[in-house]
N, C-alpha and C. Protein backbone atom coordinates (compact mmCIF):
# COMPACT_ATOMS: atom_id res chain seq x y z
N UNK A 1 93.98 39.41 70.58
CA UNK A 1 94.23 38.47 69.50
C UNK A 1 92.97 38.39 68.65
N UNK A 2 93.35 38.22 67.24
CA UNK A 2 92.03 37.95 66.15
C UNK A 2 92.37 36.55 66.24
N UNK A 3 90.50 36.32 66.46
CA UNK A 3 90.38 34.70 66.38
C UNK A 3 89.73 34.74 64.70
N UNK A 4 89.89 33.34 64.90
CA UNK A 4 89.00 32.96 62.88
C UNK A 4 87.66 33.49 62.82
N UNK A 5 87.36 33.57 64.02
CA UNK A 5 85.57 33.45 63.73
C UNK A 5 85.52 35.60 64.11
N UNK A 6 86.70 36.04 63.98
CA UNK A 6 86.70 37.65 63.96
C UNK A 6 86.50 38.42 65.40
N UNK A 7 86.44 37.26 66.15
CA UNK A 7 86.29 37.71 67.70
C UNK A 7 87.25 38.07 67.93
N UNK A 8 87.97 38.98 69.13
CA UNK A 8 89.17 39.51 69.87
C UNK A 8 89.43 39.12 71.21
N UNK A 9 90.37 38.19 71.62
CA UNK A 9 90.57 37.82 72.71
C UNK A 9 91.61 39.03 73.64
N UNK A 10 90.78 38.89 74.95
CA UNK A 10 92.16 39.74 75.85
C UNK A 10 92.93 38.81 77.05
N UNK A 11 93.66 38.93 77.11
CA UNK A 11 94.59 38.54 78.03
C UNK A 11 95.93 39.29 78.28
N UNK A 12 96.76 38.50 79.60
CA UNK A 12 97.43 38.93 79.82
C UNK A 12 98.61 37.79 80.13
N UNK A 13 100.13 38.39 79.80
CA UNK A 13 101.31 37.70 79.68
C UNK A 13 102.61 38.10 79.81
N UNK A 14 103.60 37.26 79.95
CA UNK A 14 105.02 38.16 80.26
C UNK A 14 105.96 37.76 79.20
N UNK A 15 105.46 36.53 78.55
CA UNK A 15 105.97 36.36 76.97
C UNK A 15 104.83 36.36 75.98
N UNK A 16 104.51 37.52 75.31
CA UNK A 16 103.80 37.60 73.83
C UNK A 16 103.89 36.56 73.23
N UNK A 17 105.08 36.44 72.68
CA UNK A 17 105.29 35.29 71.32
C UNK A 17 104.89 33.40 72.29
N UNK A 18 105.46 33.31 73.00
CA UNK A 18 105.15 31.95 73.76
C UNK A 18 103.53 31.67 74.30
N UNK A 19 102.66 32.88 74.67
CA UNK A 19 101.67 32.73 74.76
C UNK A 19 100.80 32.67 73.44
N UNK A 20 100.92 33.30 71.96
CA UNK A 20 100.48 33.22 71.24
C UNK A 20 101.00 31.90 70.97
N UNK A 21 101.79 30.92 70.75
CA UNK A 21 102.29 30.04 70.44
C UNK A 21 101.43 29.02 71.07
N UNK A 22 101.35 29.70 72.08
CA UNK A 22 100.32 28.35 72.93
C UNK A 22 98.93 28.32 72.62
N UNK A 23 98.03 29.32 72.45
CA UNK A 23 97.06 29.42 71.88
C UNK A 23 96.42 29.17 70.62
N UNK A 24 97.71 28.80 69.47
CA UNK A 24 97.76 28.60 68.35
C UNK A 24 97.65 26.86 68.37
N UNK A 25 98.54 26.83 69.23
CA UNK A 25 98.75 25.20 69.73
C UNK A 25 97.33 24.80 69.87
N UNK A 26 96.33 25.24 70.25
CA UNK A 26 95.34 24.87 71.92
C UNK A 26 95.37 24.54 72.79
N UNK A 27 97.06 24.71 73.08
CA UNK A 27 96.90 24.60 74.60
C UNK A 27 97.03 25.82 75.50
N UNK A 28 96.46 26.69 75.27
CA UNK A 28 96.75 28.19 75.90
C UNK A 28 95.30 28.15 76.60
N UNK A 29 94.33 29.26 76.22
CA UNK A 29 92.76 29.41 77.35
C UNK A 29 91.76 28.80 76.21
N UNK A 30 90.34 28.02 77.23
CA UNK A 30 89.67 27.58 76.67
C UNK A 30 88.95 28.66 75.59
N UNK A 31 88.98 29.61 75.79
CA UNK A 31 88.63 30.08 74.52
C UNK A 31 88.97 29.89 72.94
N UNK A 32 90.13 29.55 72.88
CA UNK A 32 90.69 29.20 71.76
C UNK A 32 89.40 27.55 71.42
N UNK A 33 89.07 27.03 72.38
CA UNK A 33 88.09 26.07 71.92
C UNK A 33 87.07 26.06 70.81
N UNK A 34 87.02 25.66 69.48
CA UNK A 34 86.05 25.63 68.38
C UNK A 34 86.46 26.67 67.65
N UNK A 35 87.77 27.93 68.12
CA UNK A 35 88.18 28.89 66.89
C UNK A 35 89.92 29.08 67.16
N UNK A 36 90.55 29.62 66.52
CA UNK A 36 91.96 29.59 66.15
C UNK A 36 91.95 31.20 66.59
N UNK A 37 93.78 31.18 66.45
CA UNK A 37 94.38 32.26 67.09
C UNK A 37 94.76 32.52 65.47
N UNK A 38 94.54 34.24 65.41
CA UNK A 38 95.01 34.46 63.57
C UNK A 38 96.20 35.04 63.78
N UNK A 39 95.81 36.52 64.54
CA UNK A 39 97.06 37.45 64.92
C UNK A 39 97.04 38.37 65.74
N UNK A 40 98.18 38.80 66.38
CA UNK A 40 97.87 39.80 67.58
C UNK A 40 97.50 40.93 67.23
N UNK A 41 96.63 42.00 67.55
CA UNK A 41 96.25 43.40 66.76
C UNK A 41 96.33 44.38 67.53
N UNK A 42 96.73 43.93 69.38
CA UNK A 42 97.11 45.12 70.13
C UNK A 42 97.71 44.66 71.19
N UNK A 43 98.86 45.18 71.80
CA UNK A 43 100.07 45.07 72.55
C UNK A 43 100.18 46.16 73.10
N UNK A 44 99.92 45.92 75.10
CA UNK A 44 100.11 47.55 75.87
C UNK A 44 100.88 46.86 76.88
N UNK A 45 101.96 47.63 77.12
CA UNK A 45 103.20 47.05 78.18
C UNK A 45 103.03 47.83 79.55
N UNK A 46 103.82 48.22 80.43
CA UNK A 46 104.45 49.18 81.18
C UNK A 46 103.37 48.93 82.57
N UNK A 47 103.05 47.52 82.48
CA UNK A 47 101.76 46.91 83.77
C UNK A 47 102.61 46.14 84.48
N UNK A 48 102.51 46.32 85.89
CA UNK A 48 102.84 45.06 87.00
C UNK A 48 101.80 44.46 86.68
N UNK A 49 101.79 42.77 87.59
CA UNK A 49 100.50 42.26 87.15
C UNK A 49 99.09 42.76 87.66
N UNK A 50 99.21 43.22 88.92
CA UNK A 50 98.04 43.84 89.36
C UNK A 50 97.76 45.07 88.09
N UNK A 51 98.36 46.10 87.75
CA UNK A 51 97.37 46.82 86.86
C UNK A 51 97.32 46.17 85.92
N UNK A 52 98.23 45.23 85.14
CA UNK A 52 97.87 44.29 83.85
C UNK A 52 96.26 43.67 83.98
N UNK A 53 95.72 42.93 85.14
CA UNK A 53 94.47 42.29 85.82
C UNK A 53 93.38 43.69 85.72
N UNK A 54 93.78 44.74 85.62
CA UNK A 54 92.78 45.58 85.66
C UNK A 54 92.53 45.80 84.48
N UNK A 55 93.68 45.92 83.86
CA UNK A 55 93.71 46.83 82.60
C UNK A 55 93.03 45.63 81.56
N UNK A 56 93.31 44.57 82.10
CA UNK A 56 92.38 43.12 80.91
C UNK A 56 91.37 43.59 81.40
N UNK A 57 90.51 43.81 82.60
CA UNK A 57 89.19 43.98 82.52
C UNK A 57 88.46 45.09 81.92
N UNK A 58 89.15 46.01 82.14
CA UNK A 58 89.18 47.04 81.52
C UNK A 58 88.69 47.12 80.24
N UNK A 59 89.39 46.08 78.70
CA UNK A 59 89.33 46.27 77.51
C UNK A 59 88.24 45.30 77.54
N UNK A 60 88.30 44.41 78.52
CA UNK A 60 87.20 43.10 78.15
C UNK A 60 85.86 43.80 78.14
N UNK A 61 85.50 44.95 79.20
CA UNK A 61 84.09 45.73 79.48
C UNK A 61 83.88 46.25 77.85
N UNK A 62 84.74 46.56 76.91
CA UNK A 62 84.60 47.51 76.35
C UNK A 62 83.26 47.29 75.55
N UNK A 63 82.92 48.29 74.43
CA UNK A 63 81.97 48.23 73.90
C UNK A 63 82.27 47.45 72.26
N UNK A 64 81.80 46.30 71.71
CA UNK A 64 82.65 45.75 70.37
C UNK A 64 82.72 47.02 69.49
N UNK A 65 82.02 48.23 69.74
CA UNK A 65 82.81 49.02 68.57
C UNK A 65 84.13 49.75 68.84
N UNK A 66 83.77 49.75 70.31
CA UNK A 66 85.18 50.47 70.76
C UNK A 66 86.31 50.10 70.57
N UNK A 67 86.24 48.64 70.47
CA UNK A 67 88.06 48.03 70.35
C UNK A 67 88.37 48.31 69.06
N UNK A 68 87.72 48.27 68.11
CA UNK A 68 88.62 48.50 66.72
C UNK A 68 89.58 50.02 67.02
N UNK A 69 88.79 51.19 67.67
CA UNK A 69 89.08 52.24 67.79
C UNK A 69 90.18 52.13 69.07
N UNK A 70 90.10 51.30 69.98
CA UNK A 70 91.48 51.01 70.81
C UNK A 70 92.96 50.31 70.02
N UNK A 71 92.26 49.81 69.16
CA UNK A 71 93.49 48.96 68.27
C UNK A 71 94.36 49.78 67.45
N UNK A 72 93.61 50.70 66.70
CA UNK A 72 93.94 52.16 65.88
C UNK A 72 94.90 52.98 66.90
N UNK A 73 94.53 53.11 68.00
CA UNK A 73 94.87 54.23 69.15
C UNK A 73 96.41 54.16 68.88
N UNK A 74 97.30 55.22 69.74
CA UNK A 74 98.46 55.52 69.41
C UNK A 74 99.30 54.51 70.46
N UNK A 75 98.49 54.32 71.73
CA UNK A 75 98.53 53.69 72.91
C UNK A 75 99.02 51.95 72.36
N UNK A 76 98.64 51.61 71.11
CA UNK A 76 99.20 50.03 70.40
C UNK A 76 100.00 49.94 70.68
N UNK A 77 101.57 49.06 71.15
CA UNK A 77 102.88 49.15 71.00
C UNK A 77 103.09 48.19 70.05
N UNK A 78 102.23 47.39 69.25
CA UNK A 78 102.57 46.55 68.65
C UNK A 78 103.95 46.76 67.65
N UNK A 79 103.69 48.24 66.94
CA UNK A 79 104.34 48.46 66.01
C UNK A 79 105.79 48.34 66.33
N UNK A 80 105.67 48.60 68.11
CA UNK A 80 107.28 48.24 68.30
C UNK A 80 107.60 47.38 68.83
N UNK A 81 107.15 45.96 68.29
CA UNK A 81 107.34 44.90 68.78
C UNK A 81 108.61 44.60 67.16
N UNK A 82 109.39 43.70 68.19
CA UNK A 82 110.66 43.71 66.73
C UNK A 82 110.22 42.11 65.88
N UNK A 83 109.65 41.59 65.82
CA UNK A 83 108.61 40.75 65.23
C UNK A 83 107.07 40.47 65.17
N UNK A 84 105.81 41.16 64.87
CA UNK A 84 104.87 41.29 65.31
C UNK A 84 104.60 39.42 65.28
N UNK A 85 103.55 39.49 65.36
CA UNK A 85 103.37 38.15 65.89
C UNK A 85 101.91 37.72 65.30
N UNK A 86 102.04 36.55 64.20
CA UNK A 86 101.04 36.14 63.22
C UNK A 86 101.31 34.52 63.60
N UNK A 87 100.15 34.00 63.13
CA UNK A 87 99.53 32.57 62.67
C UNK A 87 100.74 31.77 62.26
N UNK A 88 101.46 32.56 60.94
CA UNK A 88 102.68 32.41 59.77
C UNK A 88 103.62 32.21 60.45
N UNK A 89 104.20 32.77 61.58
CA UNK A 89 105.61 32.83 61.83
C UNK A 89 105.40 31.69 63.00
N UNK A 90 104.40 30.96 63.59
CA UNK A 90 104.65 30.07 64.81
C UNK A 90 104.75 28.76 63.93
């Protein structure tokens, strides 16, 4: 997720749209504390929760230049999400 202040949050969930909803709210993770949820910019499915738990740590290690270049990647499913999921539509 793009926060206001341009940071990228990772997590993990089994409803997209209800967890962004909640984070938008503030009532989702204290991170959302002192900045807002803008919009989702990368969506990877096909995890039980155990590799989902890896695979968040995984992107969280990354390097901040690397995620723009994970977000780009072909690996996004966002695009086939049948409503992407913005600020606007909650």
């Amino acid at each position: 997720i793009l926060c206001s202040d341009d940071s990228l949050y990772t997590g993990i969930t089994t409803d997209v749209k209800r967890r962004f909803a909640q984070h938008v709210a503030g009532t989702g993770a204290k991170y959302f504390r002192g900045r807002t949820a803008r919009r989702l910019v990368y969506l990877e499915g096909g995890h039980n929760r155990s590799s989902a738990s890896r695979r968040e740590v995984e992107i969280k290690r990354l390097r901040p230049a690397d995620k723009p270049l994970l977000i780009a990647s072909p690996g996004n499913q966002l695009d086939g999400l049948v409503c992407p999921v913005d600020v606007a539509q909650i």
